[in-house]
PDB file of N, CA and C in Angstrom:
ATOM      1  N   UNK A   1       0.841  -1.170   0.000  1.00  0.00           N
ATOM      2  CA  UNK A   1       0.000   0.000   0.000  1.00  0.00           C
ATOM      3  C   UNK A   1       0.891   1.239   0.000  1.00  0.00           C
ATOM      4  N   UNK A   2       0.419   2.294  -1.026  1.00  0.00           N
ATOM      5  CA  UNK A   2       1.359   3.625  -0.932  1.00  0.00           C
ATOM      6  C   UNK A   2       1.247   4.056   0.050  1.00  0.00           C
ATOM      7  N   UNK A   3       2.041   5.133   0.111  1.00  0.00           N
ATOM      8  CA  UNK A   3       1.977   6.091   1.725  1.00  0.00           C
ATOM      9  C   UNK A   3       0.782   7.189   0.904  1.00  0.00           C
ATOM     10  N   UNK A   4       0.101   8.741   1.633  1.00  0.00           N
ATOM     11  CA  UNK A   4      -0.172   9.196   0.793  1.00  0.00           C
ATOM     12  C   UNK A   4       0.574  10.427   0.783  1.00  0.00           C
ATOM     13  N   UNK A   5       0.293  11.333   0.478  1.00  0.00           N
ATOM     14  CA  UNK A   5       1.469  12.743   0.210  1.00  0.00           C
ATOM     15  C   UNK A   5       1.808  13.423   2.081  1.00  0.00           C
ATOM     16  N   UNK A   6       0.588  13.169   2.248  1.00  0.00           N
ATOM     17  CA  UNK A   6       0.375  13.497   4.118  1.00  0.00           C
ATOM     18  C   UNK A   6       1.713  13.021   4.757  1.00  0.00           C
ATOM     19  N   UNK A   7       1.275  11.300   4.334  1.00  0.00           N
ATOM     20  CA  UNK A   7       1.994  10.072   5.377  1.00  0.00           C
ATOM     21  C   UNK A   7       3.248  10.727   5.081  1.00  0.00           C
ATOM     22  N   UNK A   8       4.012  11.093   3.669  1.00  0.00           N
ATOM     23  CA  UNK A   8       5.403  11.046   3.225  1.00  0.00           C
ATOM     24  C   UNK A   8       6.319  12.171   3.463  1.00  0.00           C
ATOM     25  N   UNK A   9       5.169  13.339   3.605  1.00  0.00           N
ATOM     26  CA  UNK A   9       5.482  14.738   4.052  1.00  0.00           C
ATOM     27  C   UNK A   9       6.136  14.760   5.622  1.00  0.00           C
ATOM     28  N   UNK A  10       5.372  13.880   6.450  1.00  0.00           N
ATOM     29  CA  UNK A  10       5.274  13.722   7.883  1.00  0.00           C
ATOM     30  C   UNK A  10       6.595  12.846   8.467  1.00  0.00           C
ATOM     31  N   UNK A  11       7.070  11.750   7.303  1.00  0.00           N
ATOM     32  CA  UNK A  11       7.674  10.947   7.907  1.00  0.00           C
ATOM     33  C   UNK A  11       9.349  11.751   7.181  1.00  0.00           C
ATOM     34  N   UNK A  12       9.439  12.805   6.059  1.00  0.00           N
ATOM     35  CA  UNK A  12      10.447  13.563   5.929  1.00  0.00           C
ATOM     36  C   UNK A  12      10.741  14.239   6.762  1.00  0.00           C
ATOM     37  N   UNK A  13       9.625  15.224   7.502  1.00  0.00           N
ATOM     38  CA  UNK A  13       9.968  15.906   8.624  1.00  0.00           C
ATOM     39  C   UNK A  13      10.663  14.873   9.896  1.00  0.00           C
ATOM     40  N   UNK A  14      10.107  14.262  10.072  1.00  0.00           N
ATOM     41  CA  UNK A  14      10.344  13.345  11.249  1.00  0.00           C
ATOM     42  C   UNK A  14      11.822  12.930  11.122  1.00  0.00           C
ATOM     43  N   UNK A  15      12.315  12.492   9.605  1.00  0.00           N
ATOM     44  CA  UNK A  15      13.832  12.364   9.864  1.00  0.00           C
ATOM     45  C   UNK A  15      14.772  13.298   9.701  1.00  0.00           C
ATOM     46  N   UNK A  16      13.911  14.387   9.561  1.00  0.00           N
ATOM     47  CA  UNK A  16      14.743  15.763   9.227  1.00  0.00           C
ATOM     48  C   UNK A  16      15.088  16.440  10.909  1.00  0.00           C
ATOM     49  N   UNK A  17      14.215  16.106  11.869  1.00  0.00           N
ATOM     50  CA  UNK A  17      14.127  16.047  13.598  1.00  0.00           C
ATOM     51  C   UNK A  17      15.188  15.217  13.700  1.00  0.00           C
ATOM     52  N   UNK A  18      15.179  13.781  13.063  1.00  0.00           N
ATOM     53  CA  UNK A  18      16.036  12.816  13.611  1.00  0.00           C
ATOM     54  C   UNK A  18      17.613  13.522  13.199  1.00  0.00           C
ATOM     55  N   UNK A  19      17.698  14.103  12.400  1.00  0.00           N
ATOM     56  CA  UNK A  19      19.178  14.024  11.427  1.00  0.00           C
ATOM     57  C   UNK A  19      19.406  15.317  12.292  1.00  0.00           C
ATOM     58  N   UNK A  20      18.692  16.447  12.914  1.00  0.00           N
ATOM     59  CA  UNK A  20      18.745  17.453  13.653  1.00  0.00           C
ATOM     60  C   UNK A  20      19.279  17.677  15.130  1.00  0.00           C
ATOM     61  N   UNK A  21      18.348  16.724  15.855  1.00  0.00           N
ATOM     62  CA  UNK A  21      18.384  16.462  17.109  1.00  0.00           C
ATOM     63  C   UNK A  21      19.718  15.118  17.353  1.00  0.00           C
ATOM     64  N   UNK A  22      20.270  14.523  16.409  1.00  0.00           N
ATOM     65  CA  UNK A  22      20.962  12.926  16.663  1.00  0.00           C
ATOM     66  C   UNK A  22      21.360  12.721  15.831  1.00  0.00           C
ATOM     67  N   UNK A  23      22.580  13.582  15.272  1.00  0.00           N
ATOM     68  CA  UNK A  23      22.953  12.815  13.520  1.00  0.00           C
ATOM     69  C   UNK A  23      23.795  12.010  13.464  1.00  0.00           C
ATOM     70  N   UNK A  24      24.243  11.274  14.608  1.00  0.00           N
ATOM     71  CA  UNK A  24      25.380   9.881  14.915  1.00  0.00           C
ATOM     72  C   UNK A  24      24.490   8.808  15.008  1.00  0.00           C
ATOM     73  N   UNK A  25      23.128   8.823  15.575  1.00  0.00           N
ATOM     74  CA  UNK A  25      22.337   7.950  15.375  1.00  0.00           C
ATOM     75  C   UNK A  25      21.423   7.798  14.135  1.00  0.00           C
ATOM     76  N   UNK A  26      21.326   8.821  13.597  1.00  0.00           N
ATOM     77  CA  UNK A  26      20.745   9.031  11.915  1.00  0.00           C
ATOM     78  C   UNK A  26      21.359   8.716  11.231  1.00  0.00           C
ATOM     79  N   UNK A  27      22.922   8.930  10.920  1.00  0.00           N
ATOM     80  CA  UNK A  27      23.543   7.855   9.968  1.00  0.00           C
ATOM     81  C   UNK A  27      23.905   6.663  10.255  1.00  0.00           C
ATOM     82  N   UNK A  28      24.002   6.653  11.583  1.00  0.00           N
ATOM     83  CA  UNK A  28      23.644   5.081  11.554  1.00  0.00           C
ATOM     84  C   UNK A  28      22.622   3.991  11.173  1.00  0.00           C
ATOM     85  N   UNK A  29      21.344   4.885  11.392  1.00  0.00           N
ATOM     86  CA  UNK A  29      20.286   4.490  10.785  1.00  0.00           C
ATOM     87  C   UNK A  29      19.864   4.577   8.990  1.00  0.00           C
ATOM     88  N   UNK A  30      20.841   4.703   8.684  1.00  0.00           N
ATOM     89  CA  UNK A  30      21.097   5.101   7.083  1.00  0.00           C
ATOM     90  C   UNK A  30      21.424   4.404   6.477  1.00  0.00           C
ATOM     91  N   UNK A  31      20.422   3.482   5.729  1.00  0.00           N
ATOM     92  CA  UNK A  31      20.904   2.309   4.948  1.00  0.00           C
ATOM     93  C   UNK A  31      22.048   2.435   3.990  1.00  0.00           C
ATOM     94  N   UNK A  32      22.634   1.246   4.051  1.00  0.00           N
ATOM     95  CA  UNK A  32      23.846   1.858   2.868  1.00  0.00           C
ATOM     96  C   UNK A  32      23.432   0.476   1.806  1.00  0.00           C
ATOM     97  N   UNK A  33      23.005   0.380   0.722  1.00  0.00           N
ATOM     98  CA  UNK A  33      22.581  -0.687  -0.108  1.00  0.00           C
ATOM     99  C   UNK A  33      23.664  -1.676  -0.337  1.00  0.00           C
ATOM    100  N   UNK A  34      24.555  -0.922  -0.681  1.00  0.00           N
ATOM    101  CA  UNK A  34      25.673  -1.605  -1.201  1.00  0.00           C
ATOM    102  C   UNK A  34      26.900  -2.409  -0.267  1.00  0.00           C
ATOM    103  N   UNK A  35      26.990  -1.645   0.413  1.00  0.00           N
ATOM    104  CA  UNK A  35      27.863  -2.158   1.842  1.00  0.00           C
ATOM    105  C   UNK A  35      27.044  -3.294   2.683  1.00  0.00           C
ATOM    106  N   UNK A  36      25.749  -3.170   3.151  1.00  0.00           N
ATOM    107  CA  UNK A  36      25.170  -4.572   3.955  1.00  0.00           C
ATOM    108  C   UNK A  36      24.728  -5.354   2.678  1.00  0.00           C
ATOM    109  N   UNK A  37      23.921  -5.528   1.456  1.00  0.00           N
ATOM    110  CA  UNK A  37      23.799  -6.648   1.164  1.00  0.00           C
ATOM    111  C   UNK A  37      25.264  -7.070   0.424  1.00  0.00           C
ATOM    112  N   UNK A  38      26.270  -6.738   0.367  1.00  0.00           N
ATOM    113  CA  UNK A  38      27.808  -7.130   0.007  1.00  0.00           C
ATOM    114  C   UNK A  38      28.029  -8.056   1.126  1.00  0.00           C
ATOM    115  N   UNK A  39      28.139  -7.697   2.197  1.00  0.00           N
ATOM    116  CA  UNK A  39      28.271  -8.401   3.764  1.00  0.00           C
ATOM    117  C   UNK A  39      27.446  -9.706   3.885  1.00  0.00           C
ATOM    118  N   UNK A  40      25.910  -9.463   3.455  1.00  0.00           N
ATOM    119  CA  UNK A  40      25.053 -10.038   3.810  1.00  0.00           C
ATOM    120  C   UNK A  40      25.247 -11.415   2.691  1.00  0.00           C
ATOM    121  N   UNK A  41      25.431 -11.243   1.213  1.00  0.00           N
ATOM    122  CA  UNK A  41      25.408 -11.967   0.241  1.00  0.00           C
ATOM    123  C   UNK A  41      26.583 -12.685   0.204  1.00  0.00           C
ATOM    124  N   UNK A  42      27.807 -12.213   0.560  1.00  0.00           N
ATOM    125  CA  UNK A  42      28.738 -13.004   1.077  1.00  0.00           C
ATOM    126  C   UNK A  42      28.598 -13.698   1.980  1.00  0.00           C
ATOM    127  N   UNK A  43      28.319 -13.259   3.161  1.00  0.00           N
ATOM    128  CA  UNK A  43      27.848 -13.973   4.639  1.00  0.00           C
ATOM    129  C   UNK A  43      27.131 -15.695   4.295  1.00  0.00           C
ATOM    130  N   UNK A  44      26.114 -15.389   3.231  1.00  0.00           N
ATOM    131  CA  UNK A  44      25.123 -16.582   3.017  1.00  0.00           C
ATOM    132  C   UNK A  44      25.976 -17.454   1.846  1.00  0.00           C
ATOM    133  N   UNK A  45      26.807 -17.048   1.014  1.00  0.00           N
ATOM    134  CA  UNK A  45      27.202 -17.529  -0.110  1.00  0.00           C
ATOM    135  C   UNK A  45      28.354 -18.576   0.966  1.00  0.00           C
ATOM    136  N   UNK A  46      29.087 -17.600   1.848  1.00  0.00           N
ATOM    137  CA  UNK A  46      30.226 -18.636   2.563  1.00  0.00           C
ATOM    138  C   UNK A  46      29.921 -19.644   3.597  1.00  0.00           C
ATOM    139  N   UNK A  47      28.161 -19.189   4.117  1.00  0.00           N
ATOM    140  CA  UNK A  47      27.902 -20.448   4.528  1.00  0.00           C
ATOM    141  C   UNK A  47      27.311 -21.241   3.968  1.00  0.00           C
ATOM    142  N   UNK A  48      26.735 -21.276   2.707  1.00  0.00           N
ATOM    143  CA  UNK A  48      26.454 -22.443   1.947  1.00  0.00           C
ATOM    144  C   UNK A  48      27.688 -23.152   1.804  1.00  0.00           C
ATOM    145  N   UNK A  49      28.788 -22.456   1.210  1.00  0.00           N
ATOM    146  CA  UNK A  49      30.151 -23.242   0.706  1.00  0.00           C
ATOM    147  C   UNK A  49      30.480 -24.085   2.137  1.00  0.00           C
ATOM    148  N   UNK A  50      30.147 -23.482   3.444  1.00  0.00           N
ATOM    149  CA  UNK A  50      30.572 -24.262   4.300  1.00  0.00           C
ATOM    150  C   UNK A  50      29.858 -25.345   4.904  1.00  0.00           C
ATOM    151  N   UNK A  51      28.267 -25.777   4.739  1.00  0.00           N
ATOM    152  CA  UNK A  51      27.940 -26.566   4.251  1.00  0.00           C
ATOM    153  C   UNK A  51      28.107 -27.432   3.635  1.00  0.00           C
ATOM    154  N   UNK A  52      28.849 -27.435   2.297  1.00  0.00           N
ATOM    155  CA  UNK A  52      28.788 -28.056   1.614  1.00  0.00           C
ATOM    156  C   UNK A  52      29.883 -29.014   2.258  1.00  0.00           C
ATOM    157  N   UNK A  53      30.995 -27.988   2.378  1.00  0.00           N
ATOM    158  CA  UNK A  53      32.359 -28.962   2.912  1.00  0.00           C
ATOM    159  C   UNK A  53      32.186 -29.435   4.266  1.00  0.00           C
ATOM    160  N   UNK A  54      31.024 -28.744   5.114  1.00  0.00           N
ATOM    161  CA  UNK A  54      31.279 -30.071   6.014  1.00  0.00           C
ATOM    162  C   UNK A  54      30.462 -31.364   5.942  1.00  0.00           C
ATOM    163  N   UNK A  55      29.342 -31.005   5.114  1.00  0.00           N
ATOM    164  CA  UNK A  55      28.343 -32.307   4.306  1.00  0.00           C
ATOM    165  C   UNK A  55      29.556 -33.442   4.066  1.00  0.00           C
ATOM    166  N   UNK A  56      30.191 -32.927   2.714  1.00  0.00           N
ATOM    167  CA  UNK A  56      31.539 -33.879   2.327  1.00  0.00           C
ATOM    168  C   UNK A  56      32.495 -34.617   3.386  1.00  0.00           C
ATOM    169  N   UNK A  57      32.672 -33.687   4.378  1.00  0.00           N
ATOM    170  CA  UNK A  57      33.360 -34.207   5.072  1.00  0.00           C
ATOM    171  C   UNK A  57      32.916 -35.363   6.100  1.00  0.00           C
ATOM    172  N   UNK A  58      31.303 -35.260   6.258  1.00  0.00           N
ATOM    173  CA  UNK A  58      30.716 -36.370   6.971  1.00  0.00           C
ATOM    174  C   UNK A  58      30.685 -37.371   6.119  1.00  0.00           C
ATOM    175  N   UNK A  59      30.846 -37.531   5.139  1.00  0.00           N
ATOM    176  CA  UNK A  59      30.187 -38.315   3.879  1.00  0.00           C
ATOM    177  C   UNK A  59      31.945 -39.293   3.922  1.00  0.00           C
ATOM    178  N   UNK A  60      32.812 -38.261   3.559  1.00  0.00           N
ATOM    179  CA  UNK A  60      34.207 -38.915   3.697  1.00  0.00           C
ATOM    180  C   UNK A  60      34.741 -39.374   5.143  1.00  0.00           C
ATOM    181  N   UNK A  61      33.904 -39.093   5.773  1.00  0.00           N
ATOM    182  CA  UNK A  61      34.353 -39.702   7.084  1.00  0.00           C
ATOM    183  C   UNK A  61      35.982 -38.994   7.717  1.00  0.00           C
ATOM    184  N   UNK A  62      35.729 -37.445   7.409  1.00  0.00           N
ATOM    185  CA  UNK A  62      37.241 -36.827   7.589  1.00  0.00           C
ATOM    186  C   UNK A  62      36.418 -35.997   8.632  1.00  0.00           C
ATOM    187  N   UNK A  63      36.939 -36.152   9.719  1.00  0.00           N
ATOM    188  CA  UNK A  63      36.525 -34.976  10.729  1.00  0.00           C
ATOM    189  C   UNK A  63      37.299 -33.521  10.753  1.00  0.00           C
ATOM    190  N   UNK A  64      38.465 -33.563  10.160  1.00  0.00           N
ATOM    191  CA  UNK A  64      39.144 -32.680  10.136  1.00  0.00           C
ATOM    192  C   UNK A  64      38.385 -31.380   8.829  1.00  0.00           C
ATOM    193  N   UNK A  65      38.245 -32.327   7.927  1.00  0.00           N
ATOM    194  CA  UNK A  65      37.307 -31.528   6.686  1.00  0.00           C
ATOM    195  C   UNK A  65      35.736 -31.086   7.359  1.00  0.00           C
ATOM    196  N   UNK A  66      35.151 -31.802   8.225  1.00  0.00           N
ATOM    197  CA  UNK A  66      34.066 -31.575   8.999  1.00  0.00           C
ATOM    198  C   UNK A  66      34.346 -30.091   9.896  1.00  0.00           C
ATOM    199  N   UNK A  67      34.936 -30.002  10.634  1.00  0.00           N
ATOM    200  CA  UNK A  67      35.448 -28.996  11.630  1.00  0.00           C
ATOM    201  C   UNK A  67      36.044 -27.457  10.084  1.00  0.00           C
ATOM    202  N   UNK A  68      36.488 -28.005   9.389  1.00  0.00           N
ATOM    203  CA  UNK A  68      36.849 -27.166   8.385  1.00  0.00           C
ATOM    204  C   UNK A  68      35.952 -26.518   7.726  1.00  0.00           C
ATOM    205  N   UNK A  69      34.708 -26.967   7.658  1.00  0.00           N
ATOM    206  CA  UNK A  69      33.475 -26.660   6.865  1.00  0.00           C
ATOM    207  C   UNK A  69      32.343 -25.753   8.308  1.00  0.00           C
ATOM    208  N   UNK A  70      32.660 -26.326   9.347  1.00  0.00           N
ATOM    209  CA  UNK A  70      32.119 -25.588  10.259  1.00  0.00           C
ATOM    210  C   UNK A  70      32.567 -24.092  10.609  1.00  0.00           C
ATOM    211  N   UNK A  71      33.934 -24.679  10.597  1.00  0.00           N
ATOM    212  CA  UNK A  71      34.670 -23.076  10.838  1.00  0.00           C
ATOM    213  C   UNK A  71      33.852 -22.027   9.164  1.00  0.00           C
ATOM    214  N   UNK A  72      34.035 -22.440   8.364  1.00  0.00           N
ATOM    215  CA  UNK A  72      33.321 -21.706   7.399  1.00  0.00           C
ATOM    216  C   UNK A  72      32.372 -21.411   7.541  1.00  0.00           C
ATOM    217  N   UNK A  73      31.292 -22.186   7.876  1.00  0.00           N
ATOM    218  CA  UNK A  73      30.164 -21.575   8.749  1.00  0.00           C
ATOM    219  C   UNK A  73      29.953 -20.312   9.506  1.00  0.00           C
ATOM    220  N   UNK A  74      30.437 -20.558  10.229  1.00  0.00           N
ATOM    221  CA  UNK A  74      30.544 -19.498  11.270  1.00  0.00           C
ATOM    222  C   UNK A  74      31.066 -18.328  10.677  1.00  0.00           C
ATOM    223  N   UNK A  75      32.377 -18.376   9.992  1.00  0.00           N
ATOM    224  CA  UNK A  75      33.161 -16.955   9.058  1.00  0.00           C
ATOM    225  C   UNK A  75      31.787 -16.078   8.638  1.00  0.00           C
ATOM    226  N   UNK A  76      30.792 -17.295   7.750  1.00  0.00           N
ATOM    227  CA  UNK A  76      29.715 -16.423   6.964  1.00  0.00           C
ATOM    228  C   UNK A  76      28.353 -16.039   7.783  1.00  0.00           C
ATOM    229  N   UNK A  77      28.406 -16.978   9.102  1.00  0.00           N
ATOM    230  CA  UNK A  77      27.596 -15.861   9.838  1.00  0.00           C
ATOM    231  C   UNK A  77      27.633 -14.491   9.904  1.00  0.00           C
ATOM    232  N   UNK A  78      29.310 -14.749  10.463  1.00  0.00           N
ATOM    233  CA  UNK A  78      29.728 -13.614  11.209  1.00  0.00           C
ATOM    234  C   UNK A  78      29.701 -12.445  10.151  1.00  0.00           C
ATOM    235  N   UNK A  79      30.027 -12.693   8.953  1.00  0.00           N
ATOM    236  CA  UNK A  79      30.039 -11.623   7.309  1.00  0.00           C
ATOM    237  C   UNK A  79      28.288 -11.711   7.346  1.00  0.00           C
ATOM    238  N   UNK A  80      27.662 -12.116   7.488  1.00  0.00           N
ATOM    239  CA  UNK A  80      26.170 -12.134   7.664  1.00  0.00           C
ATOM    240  C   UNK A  80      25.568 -10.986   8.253  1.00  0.00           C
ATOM    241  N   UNK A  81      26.027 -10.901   9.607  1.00  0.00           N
ATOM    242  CA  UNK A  81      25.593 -10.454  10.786  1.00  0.00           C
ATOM    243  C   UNK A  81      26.362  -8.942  10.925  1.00  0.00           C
ATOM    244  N   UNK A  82      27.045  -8.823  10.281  1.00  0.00           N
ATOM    245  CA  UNK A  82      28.407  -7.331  10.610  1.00  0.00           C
ATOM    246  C   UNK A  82      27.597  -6.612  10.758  1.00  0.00           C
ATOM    247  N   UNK A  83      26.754  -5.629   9.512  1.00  0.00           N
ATOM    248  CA  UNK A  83      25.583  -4.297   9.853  1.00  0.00           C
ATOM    249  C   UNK A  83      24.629  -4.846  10.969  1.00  0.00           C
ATOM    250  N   UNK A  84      24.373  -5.828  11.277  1.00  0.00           N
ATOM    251  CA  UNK A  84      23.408  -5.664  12.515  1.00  0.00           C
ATOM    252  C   UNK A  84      24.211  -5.630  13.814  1.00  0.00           C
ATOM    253  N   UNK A  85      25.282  -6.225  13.607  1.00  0.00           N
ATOM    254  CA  UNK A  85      26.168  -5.906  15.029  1.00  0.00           C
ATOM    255  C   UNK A  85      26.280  -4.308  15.262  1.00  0.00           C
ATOM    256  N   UNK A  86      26.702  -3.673  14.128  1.00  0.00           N
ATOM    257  CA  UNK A  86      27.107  -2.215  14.183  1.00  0.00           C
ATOM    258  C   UNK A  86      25.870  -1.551  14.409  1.00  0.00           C
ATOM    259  N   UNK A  87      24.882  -1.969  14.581  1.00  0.00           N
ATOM    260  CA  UNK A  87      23.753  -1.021  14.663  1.00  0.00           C
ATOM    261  C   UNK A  87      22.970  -1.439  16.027  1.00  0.00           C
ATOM    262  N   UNK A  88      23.477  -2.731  16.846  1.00  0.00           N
ATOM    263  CA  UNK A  88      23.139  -2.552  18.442  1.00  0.00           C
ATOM    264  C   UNK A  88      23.689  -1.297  19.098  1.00  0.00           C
ATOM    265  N   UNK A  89      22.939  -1.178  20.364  1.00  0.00           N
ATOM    266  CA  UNK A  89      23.098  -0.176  21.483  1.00  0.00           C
ATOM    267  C   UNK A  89      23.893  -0.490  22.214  1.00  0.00           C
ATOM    268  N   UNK A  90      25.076  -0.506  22.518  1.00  0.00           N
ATOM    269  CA  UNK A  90      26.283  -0.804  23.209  1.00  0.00           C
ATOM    270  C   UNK A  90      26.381  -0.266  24.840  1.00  0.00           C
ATOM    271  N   UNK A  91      25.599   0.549  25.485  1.00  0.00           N
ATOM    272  CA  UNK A  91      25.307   0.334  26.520  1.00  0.00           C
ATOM    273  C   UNK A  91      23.823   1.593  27.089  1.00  0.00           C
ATOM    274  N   UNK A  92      23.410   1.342  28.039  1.00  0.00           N
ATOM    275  CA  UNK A  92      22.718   1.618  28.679  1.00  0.00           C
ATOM    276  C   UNK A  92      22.462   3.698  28.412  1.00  0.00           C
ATOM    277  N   UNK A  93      21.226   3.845  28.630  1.00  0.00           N
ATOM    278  CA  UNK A  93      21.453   5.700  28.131  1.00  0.00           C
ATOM    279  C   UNK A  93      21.315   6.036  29.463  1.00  0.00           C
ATOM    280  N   UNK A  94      22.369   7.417  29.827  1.00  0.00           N
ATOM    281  CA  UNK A  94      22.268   8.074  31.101  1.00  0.00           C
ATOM    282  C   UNK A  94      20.875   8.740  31.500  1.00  0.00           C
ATOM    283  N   UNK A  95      20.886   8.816  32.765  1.00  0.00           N
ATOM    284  CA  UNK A  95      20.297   9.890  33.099  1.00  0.00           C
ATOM    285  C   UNK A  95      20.208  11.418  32.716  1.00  0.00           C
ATOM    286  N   UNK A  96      18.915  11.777  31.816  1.00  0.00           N
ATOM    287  CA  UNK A  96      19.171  12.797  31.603  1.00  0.00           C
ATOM    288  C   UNK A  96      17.831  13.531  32.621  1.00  0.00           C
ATOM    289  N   UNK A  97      17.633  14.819  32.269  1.00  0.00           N
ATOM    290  CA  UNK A  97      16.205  15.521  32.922  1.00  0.00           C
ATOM    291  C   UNK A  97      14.769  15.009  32.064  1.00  0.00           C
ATOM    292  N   UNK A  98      15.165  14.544  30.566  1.00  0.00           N
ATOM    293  CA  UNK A  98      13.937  14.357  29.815  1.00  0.00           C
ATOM    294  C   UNK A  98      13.301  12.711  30.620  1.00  0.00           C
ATOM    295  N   UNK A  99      13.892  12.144  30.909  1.00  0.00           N
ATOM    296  CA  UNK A  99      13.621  10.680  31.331  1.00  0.00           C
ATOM    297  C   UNK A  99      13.508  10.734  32.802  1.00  0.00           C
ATOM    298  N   UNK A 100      12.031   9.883  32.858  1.00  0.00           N
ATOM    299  CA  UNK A 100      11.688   9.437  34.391  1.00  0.00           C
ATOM    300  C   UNK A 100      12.343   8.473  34.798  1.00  0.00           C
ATOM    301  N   UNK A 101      12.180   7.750  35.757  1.00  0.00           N
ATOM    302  CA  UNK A 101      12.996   6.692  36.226  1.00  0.00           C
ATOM    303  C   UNK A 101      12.566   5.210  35.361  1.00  0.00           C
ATOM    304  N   UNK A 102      11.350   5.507  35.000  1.00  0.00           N
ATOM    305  CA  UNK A 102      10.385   4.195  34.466  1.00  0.00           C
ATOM    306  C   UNK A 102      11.216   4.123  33.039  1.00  0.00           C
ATOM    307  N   UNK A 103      11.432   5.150  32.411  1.00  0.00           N
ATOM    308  CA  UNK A 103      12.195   5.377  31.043  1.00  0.00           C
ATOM    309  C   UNK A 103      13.700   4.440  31.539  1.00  0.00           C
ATOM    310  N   UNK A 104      14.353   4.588  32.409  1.00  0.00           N
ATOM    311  CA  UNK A 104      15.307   4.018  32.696  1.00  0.00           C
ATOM    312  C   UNK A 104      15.382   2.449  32.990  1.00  0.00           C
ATOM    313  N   UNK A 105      14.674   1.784  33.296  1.00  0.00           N
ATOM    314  CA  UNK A 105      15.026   0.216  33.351  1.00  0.00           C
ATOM    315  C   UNK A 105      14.884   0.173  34.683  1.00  0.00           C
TER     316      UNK A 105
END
């Protein structure tokens, strides 16, 4: 469903507040097309490949090729997962005057 000229007007302003009030958290929030699905398409491409080799390696009865195909695994999580790591909250927000205690945890 489209937005309508209202919805699109409203939600420009709104990141034009965001990019105003927080522009370390606005470009962070700034998709980059090319940089996460690069990460992301690699991420999945190296764990298929690692799949595959540790499939083979159960099949050949090589545990060493097994553990080898796992470790690949994991590499393409981890190339998977990079933009969402970089875009957690790394710790807790201070006390400021705008926040009640309930806002705080």
């Amino acid at each position: 469903m489209a937005l309508s000229e209202y919805e699109k007007k409203t939600l420009e302003q709104i990141a034009q507040e965001l990019e105003r009030d927080d522009p370390r958290l606005a470009s962070k929030m700034t998709l980059m097309p090319g940089k996460a699905s690069g990460h992301l398409g690699a991420g999945i491409l190296t764990c298929l490949a690692g799949c595959l080799v540790l499939i083979t390696g159960i099949a050949a009865r090589a545990p060493a090729l097994g553990i080898i195909g796992f470790t690949i695994m994991g590499t393409g999580a981890y190339l998977a997962t990079i933009r969402i790591r970089s875009l957690r909250i790394r710790r807790r927000p201070e006390a400021s005057p705008s926040m009640g205690p309930a806002e705080l945890g």
